[in-house]
Structure formats: C-alpha cells, structure tokens
N, C-alpha and C. Protein backbone atom coordinates (compact mmCIF):
# COMPACT_ATOMS: atom_id res chain seq x y z
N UNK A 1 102.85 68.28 59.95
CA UNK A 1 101.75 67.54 60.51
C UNK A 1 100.73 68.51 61.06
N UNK A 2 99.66 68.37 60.95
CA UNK A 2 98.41 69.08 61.52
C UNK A 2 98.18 68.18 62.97
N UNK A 3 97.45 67.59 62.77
CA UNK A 3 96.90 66.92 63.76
C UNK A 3 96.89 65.82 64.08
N UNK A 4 96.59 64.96 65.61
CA UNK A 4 96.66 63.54 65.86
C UNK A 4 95.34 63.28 66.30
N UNK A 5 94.80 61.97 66.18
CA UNK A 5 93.48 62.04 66.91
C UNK A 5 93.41 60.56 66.59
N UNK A 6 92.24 59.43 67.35
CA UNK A 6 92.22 57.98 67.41
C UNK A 6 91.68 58.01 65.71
N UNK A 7 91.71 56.93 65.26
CA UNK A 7 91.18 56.30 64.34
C UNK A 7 90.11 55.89 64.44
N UNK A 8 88.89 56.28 63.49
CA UNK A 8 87.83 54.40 63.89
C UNK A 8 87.66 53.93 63.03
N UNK A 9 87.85 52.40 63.62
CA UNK A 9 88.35 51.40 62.38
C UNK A 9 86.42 51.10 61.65
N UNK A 10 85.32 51.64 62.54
CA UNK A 10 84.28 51.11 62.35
C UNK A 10 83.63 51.75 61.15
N UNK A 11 84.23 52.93 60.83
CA UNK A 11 83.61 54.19 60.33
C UNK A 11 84.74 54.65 59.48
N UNK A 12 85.67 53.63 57.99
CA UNK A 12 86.41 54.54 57.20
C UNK A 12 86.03 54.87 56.37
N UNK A 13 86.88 56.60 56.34
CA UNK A 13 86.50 57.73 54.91
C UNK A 13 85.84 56.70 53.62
N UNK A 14 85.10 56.39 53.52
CA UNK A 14 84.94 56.13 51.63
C UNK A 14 85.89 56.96 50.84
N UNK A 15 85.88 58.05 50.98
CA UNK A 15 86.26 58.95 49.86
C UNK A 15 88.25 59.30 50.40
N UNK A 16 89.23 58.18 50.85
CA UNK A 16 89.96 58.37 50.56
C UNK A 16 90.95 57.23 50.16
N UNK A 17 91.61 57.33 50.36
CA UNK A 17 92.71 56.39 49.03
C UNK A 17 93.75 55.56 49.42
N UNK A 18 94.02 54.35 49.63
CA UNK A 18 94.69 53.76 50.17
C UNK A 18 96.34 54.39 49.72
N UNK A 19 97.21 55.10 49.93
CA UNK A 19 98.32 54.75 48.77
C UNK A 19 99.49 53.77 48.94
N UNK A 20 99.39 53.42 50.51
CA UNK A 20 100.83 52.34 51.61
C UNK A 20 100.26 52.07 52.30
N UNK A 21 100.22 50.41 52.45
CA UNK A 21 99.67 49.86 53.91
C UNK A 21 100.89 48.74 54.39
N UNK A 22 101.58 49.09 54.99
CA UNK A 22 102.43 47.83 55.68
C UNK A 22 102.13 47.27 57.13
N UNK A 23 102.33 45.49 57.24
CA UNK A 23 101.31 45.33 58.45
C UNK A 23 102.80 44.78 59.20
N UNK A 24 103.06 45.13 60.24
CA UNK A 24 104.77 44.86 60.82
C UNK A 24 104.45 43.91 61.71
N UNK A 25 104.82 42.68 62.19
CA UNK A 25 104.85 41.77 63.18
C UNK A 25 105.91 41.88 64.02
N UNK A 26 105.51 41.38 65.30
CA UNK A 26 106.50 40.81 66.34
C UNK A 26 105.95 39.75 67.34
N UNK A 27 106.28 38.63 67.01
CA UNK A 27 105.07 37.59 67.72
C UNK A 27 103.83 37.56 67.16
N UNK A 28 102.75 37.33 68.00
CA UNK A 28 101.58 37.54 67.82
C UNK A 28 101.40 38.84 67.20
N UNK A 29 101.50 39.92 67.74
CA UNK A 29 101.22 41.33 67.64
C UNK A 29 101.58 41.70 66.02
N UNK A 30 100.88 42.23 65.91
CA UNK A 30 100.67 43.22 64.04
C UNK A 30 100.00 44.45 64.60
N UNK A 31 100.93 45.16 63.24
CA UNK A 31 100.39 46.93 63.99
C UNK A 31 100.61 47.07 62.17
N UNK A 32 99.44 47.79 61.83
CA UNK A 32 99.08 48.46 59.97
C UNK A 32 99.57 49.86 60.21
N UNK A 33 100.63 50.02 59.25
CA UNK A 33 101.11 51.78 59.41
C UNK A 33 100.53 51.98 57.76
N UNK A 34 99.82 53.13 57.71
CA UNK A 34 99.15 53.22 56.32
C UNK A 34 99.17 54.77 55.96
N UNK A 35 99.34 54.84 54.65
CA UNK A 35 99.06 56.49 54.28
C UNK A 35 98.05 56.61 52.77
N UNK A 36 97.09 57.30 53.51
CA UNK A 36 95.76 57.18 52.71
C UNK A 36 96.06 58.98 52.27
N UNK A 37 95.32 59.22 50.95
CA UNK A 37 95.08 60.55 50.34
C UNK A 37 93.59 60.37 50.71
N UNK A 38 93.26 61.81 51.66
CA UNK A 38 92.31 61.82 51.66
C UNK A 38 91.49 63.09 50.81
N UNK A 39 92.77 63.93 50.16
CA UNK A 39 92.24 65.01 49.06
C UNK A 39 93.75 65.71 48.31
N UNK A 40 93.56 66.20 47.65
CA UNK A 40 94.79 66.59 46.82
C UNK A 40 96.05 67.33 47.88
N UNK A 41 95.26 67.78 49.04
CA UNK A 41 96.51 68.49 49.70
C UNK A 41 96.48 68.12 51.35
N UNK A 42 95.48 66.71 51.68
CA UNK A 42 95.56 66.10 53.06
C UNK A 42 95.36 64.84 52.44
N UNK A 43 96.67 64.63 54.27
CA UNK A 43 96.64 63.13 54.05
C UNK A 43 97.07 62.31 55.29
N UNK A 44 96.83 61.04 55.27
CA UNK A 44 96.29 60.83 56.91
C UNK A 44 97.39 59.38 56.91
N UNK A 45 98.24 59.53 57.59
CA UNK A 45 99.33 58.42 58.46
C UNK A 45 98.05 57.86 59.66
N UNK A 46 97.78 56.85 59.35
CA UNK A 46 97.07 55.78 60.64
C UNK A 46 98.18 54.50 60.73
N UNK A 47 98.40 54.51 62.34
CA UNK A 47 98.83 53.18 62.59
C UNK A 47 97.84 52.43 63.51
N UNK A 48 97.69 51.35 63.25
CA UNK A 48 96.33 50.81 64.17
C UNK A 48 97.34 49.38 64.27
N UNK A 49 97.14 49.35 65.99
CA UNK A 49 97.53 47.78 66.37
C UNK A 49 96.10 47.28 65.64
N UNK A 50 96.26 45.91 64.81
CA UNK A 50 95.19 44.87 64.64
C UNK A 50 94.59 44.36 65.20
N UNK A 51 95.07 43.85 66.29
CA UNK A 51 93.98 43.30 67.73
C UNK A 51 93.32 44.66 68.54
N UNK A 52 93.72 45.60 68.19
CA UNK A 52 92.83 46.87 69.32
C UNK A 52 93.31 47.72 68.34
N UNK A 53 92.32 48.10 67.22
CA UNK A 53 92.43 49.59 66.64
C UNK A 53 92.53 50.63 67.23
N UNK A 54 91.76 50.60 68.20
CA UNK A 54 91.11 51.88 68.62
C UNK A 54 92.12 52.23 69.63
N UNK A 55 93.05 51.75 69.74
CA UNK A 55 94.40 51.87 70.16
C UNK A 55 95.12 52.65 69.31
N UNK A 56 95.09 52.91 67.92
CA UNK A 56 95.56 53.64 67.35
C UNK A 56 95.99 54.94 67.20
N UNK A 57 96.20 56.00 66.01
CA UNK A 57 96.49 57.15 66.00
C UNK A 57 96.58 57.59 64.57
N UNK A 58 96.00 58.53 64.15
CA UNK A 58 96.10 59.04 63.22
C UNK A 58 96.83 60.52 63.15
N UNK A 59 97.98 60.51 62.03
CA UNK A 59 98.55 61.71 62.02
C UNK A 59 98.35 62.49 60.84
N UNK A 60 97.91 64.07 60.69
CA UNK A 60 97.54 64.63 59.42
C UNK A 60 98.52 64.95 58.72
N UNK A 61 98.37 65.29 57.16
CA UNK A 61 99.88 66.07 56.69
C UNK A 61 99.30 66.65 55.42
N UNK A 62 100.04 67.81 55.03
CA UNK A 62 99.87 68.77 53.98
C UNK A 62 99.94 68.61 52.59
N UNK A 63 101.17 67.49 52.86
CA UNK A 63 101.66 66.78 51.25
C UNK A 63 102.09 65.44 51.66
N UNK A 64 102.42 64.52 50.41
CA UNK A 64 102.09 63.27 50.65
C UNK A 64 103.38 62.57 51.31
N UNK A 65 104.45 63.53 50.47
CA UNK A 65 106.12 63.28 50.96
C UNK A 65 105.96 63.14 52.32
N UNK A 66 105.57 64.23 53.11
CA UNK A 66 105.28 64.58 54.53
C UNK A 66 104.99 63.59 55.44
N UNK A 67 104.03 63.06 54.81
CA UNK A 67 103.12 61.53 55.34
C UNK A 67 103.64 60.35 55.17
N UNK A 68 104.19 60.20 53.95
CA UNK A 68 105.24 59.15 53.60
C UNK A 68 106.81 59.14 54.73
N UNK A 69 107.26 60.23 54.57
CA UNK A 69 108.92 60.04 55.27
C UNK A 69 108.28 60.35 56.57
N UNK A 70 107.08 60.46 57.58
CA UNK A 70 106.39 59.57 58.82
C UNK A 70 106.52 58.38 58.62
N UNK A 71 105.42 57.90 58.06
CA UNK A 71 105.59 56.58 57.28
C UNK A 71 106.97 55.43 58.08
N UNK A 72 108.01 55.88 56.78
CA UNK A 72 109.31 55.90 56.93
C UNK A 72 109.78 55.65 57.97
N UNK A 73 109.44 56.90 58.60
CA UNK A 73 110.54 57.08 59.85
C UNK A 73 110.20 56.30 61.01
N UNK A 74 108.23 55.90 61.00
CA UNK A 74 107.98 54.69 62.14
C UNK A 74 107.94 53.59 62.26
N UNK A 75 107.92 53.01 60.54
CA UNK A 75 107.89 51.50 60.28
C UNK A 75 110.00 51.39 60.53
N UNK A 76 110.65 52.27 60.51
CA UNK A 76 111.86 51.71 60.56
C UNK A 76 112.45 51.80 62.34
N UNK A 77 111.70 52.39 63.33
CA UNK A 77 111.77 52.93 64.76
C UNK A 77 110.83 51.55 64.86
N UNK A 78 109.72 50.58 64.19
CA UNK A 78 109.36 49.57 64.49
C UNK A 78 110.36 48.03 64.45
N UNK A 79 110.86 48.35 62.65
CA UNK A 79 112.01 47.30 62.75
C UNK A 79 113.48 47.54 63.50
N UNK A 80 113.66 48.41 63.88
CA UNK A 80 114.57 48.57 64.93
C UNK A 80 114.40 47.76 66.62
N UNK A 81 113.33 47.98 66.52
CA UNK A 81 112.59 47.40 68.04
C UNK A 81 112.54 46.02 67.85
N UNK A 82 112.67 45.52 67.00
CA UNK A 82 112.78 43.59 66.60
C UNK A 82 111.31 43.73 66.15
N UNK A 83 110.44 44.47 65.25
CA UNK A 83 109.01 44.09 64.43
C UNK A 83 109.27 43.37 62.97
N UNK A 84 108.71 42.66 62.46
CA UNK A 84 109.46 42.84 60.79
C UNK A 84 108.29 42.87 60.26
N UNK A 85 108.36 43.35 58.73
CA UNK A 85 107.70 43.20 57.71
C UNK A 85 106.80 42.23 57.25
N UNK A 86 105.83 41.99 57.98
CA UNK A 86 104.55 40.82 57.35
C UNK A 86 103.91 41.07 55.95
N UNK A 87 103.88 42.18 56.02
CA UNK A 87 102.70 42.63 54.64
C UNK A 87 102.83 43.84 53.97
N UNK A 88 103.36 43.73 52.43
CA UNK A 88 103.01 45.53 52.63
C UNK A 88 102.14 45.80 51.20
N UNK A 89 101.50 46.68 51.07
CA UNK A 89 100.76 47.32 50.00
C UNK A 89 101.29 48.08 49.20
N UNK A 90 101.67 48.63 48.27
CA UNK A 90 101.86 49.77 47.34
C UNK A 90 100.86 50.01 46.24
N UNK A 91 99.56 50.81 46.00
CA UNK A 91 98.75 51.10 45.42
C UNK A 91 99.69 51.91 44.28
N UNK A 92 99.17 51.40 42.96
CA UNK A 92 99.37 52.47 41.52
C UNK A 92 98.97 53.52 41.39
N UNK A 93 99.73 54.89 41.45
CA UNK A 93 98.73 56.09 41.20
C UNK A 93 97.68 56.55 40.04
C-alpha cells in the first residue's frame, strides 16, 4: 500500500477503471468497497459509506492482487461484523 487519503465522491478520476464494486448492508447503512485501475501499475481500494462519502478512505496499491486481497480482507472483517452483501460488480477485463 502507498497511501490513504479521503475520497471525493464529487470529483471521480475519468481516466480510471472500475474493476470490483461491492455495496455491503447492515440496516439502513451501505458502505461501497471498490477497486478501480487507475494505470497499469496503481490502483485505488475506496470504501465510501453511501450516506457520507466523504467519510471515506482511499487506499493505494502497486498491483492489482494487492488491492484486491484488501478488498478481500475488508468486505469479509465487514461480513463478520453482521454487514451482508447487497450488491456487487465484477467488470470484464
């Protein structure tokens, strides 16, 4: 991981790539854990609660595995906590 820093939901990259978006519920509450390519060798883990983005966090990574088994490792530290699976995306490479 490189770096963490907020998200803004007002202002996204054009130029990067959706490749996983899963949106996890618990009650009311939805939180989007997503891993976008934003170039052949960065790539950006955002989780944004839905009702308050800007609550969020974005984490950087070198390769995509990297970003993915994040990914992984927070949507399952979410369904552990009682969140489940509302929505998920898988883009075609």
């Amino acid at each position: 991981m490189m770096t963490s820093n907020r998200p803004d939901s007002r202002d996204p990259d054009p130029s990067s790539t959706c490749m996983l978006r899963w949106v996890l519920a618990n009650g009311p509450a939805a939180i989007a854990c997503e891993v976008d390519a934003m170039t052949d060798h960065a790539f950006a883990l955002k989780v944004m609660p839905l009702a308050a983005p800007e609550e969020g966090f974005v984490e950087l990574f070198c390769t995509a595995t990297s970003a993915l088994e994040r990914h992984a490792d927070i949507t399952e530290q979410l369904r552990d906590a009682g969140w489940h699976t509302d929505h998920l995306t898988a883009l075609p490479s």
